[in-house]
Protein backbone atom coordinates (compact mmCIF):
# COMPACT_ATOMS: atom_id res chain seq x y z
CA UNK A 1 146.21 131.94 73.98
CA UNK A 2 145.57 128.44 73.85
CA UNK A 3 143.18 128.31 77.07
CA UNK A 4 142.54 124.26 77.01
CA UNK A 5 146.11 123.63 77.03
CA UNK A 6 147.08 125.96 79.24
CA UNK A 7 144.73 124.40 81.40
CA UNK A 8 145.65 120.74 81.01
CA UNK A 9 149.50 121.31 81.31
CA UNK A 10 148.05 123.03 85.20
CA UNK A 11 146.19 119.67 85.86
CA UNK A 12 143.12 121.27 85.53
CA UNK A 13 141.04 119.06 83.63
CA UNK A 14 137.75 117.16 83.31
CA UNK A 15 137.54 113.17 83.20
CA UNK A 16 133.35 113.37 82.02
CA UNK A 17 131.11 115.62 80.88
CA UNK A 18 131.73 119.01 79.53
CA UNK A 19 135.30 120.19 79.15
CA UNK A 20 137.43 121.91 81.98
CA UNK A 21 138.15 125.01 79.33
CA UNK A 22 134.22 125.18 78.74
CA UNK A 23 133.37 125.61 82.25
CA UNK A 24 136.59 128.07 82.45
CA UNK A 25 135.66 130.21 79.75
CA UNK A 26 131.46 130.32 81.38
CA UNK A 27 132.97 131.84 84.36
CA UNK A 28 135.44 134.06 83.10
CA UNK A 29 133.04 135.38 81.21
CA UNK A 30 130.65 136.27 84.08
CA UNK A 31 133.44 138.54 85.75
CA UNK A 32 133.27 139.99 82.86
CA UNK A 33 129.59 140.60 83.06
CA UNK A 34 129.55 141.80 86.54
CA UNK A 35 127.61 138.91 87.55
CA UNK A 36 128.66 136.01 90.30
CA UNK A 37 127.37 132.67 89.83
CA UNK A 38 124.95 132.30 92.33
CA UNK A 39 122.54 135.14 91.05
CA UNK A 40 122.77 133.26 87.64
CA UNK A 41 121.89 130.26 88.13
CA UNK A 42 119.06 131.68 89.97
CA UNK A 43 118.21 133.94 86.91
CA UNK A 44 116.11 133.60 84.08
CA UNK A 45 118.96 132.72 81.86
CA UNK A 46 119.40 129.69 83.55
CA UNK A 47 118.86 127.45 81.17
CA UNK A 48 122.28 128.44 79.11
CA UNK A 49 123.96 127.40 82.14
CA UNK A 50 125.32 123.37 83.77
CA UNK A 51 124.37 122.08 86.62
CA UNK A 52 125.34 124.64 89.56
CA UNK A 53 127.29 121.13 90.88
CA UNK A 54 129.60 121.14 87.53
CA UNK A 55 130.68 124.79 88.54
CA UNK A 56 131.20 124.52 92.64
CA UNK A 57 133.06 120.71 92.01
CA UNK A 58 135.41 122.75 89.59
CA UNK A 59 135.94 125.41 91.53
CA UNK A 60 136.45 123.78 95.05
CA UNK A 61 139.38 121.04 93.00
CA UNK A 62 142.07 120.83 95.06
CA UNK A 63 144.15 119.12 92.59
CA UNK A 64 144.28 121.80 90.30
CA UNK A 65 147.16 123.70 89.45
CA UNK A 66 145.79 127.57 89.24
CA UNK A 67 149.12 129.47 90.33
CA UNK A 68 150.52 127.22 87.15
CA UNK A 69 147.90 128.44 85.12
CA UNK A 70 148.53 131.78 86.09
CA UNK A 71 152.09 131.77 85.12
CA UNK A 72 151.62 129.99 81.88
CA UNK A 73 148.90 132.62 80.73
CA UNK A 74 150.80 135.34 81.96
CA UNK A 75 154.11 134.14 80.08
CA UNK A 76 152.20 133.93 76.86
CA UNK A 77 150.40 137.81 77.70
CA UNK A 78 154.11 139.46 78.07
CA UNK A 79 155.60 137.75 75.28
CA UNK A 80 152.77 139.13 73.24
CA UNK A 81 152.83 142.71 74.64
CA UNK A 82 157.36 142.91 73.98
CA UNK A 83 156.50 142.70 70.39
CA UNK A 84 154.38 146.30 70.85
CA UNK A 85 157.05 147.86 72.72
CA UNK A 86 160.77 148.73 72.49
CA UNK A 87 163.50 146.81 73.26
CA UNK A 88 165.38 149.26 75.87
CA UNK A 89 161.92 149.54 77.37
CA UNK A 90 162.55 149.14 80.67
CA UNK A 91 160.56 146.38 82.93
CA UNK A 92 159.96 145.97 86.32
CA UNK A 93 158.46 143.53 88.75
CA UNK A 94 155.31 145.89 90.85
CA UNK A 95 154.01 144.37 94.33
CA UNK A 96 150.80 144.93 95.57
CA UNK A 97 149.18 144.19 99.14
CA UNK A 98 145.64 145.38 98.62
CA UNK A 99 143.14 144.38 100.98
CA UNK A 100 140.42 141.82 99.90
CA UNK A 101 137.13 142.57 102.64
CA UNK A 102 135.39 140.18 104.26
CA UNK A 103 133.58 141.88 106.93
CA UNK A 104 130.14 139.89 107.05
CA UNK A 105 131.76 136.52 106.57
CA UNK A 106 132.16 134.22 109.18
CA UNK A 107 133.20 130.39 107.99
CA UNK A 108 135.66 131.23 105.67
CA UNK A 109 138.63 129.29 105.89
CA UNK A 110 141.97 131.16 107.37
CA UNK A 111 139.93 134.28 107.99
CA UNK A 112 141.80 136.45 109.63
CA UNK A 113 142.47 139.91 111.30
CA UNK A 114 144.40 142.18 108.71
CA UNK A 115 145.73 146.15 108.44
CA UNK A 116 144.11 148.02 105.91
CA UNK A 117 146.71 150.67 105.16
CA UNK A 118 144.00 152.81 103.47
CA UNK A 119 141.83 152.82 106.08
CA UNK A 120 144.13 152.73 108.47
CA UNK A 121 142.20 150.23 110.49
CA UNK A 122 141.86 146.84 111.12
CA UNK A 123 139.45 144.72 108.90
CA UNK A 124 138.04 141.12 108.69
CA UNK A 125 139.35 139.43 105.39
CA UNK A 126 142.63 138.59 103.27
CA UNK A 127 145.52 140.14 102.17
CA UNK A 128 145.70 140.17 97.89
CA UNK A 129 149.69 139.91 97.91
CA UNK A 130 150.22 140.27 94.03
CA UNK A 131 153.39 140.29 92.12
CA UNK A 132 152.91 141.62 88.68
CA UNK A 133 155.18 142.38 85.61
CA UNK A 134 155.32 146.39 84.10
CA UNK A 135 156.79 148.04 81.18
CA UNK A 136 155.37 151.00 82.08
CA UNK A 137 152.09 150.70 79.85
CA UNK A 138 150.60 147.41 80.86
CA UNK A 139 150.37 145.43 83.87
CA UNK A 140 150.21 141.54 84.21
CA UNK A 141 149.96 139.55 87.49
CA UNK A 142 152.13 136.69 87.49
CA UNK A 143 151.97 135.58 90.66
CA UNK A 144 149.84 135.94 93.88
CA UNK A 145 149.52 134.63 97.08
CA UNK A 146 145.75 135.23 99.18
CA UNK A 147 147.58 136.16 102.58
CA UNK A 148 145.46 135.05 105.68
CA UNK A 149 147.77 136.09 108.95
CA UNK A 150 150.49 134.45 110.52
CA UNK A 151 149.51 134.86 113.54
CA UNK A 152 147.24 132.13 114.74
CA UNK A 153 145.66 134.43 117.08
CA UNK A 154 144.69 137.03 114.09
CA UNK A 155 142.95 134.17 112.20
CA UNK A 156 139.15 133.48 112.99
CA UNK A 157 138.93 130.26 111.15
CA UNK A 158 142.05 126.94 110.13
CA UNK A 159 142.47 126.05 107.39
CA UNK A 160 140.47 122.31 106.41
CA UNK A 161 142.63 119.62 108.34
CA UNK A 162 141.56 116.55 106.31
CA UNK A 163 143.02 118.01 103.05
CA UNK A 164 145.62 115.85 101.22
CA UNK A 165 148.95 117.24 102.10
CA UNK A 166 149.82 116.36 98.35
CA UNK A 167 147.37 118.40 96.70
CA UNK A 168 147.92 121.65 95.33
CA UNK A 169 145.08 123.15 97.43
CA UNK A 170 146.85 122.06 100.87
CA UNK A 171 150.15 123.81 99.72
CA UNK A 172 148.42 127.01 98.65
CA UNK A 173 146.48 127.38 102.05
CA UNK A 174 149.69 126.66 103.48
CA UNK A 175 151.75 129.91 101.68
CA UNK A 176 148.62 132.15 102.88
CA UNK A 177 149.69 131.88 106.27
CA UNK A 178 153.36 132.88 105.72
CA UNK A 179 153.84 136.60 106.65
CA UNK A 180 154.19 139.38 103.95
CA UNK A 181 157.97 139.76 103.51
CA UNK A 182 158.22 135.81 103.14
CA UNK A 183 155.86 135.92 100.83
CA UNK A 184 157.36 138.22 98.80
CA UNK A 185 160.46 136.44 98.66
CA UNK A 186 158.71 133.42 97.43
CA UNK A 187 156.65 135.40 94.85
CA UNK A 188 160.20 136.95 93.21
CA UNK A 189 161.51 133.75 93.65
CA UNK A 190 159.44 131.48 91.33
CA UNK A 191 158.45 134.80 89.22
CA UNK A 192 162.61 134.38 88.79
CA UNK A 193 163.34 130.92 87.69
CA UNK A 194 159.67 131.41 85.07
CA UNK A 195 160.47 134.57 83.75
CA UNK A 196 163.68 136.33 84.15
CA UNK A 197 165.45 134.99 81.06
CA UNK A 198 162.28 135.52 78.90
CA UNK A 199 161.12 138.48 79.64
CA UNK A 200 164.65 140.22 80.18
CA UNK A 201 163.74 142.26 83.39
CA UNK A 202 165.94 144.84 84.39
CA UNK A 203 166.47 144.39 87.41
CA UNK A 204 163.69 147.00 89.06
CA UNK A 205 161.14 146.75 91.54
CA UNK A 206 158.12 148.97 92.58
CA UNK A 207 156.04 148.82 95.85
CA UNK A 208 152.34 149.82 95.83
């Protein structure tokens, strides 16, 4: 997949010290584990980890480019997967609005109010607005949008003020207060001018 490049063409690099795609690839890896970052840098296995400041400085970057990243990777993932399938296999674009919990949190930036339509209830947390590509096997997110509300009065906490309205961080706190059909909109939209000649979509879409 060519992870470092991916992640240098996003901004998302490293001036000192060990390599953005190192520090990438640690964390990915404890997802895949099950295990957050906190409990293991406070584990016995320490010692095979940085500094916990190399991890929280390259997570809290508000320069980089992750919604990039996420389209790049994704690009590359459904090129690979149209070789496995047939060509008259038809695709689709699938959105999701799943609700992301935060019910003991407090601090959290843009915390808000939101509908749980499985619980059918309101809950404390985020709204994981994901647009994702289908052929009816596989699914691969290829955009996403952490929805907050967009109604001041739903949200608990602002968003930072003394962010740098230049930095990709500001703009993508900004989106999570738009409300869910403009959202969506602006998800098909940029998942249009990436994708829609590669990955010859036919012109479908599926709600979840």
């Amino acid at each position: 997949m060519k992870l470092p490049k991916l992640l240098r063409n996003s901004n998302i690099s490293k001036s000192c010290g060990i390599l953005a795609s190192n520090v990438f690839i640690f964390l990915l890896l404890l997802a895949f584990k099950g295990k957050n970052l906190f409990r293991f840098l406070n584990s016995k296995d320490k010692d095979k980890a940085n500094s916990k400041n190399t991890y929280y400085r390259f997570l809290s970057n508000n320069s980089y480019n992750w919604i990039k990243f996420l389209s790049l990777l994704s690009c590359k993932v459904i090129s690979n997967f149209s070789h496995l399938t047939k060509p008259d296999r038809v695709k689709a674009f699938v959105i999701d609005d799943s609700v992301f919990k935060r019910n003991r949190s407090k601090n959290v930036e843009l915390l808000a109010k939101v509908f749980d339509h499985a619980g059918h209830s309101f809950v404390k947390g985020f709204t994981m607005l994901t647009l994702g590509w289908t052929d009816g096997y596989s699914f691969v997110p290829v955009g996403l949008n952490l929805l907050s509300s967009s109604k001041k009065s739903n949200r608990y906490q602002e968003a930072n003020d003394t962010l740098d309205k230049r930095t990709n961080g500001y703009k993508i706190r900004k989106q999570s207060t738009l409300s869910k059909p403009e959202s969506v909109l602006e998800l098909l939209k940029n998942a249009k001018l990436r994708y829609n000649c590669r990955l010859c979509l036919d012109g479908h879409m599926v709600y979840q």
